[in-house]
Every structure is written in structure tokens, then in C-alpha cells.
Protein backbone atom coordinates (compact mmCIF):
# COMPACT_ATOMS: atom_id res chain seq x y z
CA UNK A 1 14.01 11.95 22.61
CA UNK A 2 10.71 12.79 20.42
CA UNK A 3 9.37 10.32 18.94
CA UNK A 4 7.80 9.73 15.39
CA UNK A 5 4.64 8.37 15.44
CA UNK A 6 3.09 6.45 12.55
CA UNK A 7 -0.24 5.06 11.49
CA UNK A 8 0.26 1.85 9.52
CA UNK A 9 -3.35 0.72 8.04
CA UNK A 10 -3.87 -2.72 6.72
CA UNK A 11 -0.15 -4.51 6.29
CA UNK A 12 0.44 -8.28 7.45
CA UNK A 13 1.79 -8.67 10.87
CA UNK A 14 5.15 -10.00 9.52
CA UNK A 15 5.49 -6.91 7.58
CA UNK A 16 4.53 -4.59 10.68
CA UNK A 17 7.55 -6.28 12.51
CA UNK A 18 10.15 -6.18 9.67
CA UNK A 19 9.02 -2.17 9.65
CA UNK A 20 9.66 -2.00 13.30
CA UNK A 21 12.78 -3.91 12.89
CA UNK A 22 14.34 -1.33 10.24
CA UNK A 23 12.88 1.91 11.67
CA UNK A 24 14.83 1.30 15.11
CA UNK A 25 13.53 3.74 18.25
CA UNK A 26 13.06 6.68 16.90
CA UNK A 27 9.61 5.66 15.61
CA UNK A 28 6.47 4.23 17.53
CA UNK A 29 4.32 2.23 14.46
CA UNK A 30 0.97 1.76 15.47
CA UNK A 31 -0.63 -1.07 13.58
CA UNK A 32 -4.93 -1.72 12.56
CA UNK A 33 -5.85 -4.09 10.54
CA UNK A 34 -8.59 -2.10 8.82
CA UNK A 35 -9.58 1.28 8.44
CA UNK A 36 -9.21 2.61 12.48
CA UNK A 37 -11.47 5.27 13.66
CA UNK A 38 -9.85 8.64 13.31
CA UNK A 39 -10.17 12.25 14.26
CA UNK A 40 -8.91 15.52 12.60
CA UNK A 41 -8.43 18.17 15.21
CA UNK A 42 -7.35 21.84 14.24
CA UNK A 43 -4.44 20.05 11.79
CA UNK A 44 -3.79 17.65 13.90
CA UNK A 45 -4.63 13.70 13.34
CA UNK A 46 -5.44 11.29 16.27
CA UNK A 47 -6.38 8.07 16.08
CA UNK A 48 -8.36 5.48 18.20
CA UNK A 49 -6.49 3.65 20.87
CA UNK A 50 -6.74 -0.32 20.29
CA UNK A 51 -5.99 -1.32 23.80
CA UNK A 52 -7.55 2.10 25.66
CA UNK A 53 -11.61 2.75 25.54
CA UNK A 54 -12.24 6.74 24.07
CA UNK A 55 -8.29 7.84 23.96
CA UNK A 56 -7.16 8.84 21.01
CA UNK A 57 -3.08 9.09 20.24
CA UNK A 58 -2.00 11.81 17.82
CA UNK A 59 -0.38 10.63 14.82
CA UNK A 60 2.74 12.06 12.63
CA UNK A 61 2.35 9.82 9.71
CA UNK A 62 0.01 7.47 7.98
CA UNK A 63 0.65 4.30 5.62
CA UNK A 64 -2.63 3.26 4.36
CA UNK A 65 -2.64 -0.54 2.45
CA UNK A 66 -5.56 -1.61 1.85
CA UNK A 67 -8.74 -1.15 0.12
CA UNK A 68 -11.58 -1.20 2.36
CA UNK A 69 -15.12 -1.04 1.64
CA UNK A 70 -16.61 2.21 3.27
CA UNK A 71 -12.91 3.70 3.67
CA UNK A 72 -13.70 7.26 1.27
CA UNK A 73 -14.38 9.45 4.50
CA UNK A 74 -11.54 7.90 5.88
CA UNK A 75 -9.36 9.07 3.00
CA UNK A 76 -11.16 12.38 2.81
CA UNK A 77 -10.29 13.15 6.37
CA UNK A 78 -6.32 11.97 5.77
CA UNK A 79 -6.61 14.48 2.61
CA UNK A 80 -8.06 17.67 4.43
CA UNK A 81 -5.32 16.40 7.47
CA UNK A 82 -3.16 17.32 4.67
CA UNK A 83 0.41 15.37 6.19
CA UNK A 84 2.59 12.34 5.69
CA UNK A 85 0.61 10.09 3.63
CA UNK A 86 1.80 7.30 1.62
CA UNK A 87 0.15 6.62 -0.79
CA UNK A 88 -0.84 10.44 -0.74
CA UNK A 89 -4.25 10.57 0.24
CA UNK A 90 -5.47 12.87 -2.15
CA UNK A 91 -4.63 10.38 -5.22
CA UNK A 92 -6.48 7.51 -3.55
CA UNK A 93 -9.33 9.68 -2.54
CA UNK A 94 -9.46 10.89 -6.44
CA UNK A 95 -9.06 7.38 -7.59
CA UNK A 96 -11.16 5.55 -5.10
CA UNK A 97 -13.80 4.53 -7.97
CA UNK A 98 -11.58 2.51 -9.75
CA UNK A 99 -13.16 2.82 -13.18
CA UNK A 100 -13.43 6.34 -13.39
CA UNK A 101 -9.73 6.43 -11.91
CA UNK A 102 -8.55 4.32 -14.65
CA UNK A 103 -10.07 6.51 -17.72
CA UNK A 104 -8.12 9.05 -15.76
CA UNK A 105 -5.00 7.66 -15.82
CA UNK A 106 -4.93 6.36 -19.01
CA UNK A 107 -4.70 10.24 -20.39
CA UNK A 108 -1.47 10.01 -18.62
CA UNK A 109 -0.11 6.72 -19.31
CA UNK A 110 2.13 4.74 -21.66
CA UNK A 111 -1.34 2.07 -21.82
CA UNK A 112 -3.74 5.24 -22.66
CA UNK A 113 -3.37 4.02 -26.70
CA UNK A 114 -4.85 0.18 -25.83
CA UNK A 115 -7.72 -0.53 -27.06
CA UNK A 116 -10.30 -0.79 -24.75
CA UNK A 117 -13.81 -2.55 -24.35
CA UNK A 118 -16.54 -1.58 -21.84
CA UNK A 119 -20.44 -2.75 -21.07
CA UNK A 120 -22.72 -1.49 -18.69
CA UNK A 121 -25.25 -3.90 -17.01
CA UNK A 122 -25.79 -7.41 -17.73
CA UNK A 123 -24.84 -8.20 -21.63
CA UNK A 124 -23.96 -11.06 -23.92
CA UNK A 125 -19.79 -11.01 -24.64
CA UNK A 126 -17.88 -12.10 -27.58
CA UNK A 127 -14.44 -12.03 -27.81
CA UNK A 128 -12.21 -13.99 -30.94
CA UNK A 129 -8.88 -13.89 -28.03
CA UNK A 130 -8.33 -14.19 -24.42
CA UNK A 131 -9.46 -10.89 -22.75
CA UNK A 132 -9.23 -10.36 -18.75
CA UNK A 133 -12.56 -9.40 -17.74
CA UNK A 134 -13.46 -7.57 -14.69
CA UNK A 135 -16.60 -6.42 -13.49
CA UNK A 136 -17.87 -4.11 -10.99
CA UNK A 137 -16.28 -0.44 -9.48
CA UNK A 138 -14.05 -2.53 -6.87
CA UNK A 139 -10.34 -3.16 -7.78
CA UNK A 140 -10.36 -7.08 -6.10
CA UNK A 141 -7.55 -9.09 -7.34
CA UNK A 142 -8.89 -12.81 -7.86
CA UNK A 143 -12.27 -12.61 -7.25
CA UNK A 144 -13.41 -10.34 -10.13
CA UNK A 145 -10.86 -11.11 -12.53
CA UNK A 146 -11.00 -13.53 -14.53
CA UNK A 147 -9.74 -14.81 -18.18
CA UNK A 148 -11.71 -15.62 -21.04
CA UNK A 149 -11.86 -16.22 -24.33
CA UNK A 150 -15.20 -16.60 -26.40
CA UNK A 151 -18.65 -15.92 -24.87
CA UNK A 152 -20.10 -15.11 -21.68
CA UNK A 153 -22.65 -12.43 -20.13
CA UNK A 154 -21.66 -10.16 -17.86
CA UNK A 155 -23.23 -9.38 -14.61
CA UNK A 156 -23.99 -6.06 -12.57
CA UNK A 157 -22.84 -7.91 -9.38
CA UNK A 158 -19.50 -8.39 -8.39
């Protein structure tokens, strides 16, 4: 029996093992944490071996869930692989910058008529109601997201 081999990148463990679970043995997962170390090789896609120093084991399909800070060669190499990707690798590779990805979208979307507000740089704020405000070109849930509602200066950091 051939088996299907797939690249998951950046789920919980729990999740890793419910996947296992519902794919049964037609399937070897193979798990990383965070971005692995990859290879494209005339089509094919191998990646690093977590238990075996310098082998590489070739790979049918790819979940990547995560966001990871120096990950864009990573999804430029899953793009030119061109296979199984989910998400596909070419949207995340276009939408990487999140900013620029969301001006994008919006041309597309049912949200493209909101209203929106931008600043570039450190600037004084004012807003009359409660506004989420996010700052920086990284898409991190909780840490650069936050609520107000009157003033406050922004900042070029995240």
C-alpha cells in the first residue's frame, strides 16, 4: 500500500493527533512546529527529517498554520513546488504583508465599502467611538490589537 505523505506546519499537538486519528493508514502526517527546512527538487518537495541528521523525506502534501516571522521563502518555494497546499501557497505568499493584502482584498469583499482610517509613523489619534487599532505589517492577534476610544499616538513599533 502507497502511502500519502503530508507536511503539517505549525498545528497544536492535540490537533496533529485528532488528524491522525481521522485520516486512518493511508496517510503518514509529519508534524514541525515551525517553518521546517525544505527542499524543492525537479517538482518534487522534501523536507528535513526531525529525528535523522541531513535526510530529507519527500512530501505529497503540505498544511501550513502559522505565521512565522522569516517564513516568505518558505512560501515561495511551496508556490513554485506548485502541489497540495492548504491554504494555497500562492495566496499566502501574495498576502504575506498583511496591509497591502488587506487593500487587496477589500476590492473583492463585502467590507471593501467601510470606511477606513490609516497613519504612517508615529502620530497623535482622535477618534469620537471605539475603533480597533492595529499597528505594524504583522497580523498578531492580541498583542497589536487593541480597542480604543479617544486619543492616543501611534507607534512605528509593533
Amino acid at each position: 500500500m502507497i502511502k500519502t505523505t503530508i507536511l503539517v506546519v505549525g498545528l497544536e499537538q492535540k490537533e496533529i493527533t485528532t488528524l491522525r486519528q481521522k485520516l486512518g493508514f493511508g496517510y503518514i502526517v509529519l508534524h514541525h512546529d515551525t517553518s521546517p527546512k525544505l527542499k524543492l527538487v525537479e517538482g518534487k518537495l522534501y523536507v528535513a527529517s526531525l529525528t535523522v541528521l541531513d535526510k530529507f523525506i519527500a512530501v505529497d502534501k503540505v498544511i501550513f498554520h502559522g505565521i512565522f516571522e522569516n517564513d516568505f521563502d518558505t512560501l515561495t518555494l511551496l508556490a513554485l513546488w506548485n502541489g497540495a497546499c492548504l491554504p494555497n501557497a500562492h495566496g499566502m505568499m501574495d498576502l504575506r504583508l498583511r496591509i497591502p493584502g488587506l487593500a487587496r482584498a477589500l476590492r473583492v469583499s463585502k467590507f471593501g465599502g467601510i470606511k477606513r482610517s490609516m497613519v504612517i509613523g508615529q502620530q497623535k489619534w482622535f477618534s469620537q467611538s471605539e475603533v480597533v487599532a492595529k499597528w505594524g505589517i504583522w497580523h498578531f492577534m492580541n498583542e497589536t490589537f487593541l480597542e480604543y476610544a479617544a486619543h492616543w499616538v501611534t507607534t512605528s513599533k509593533l
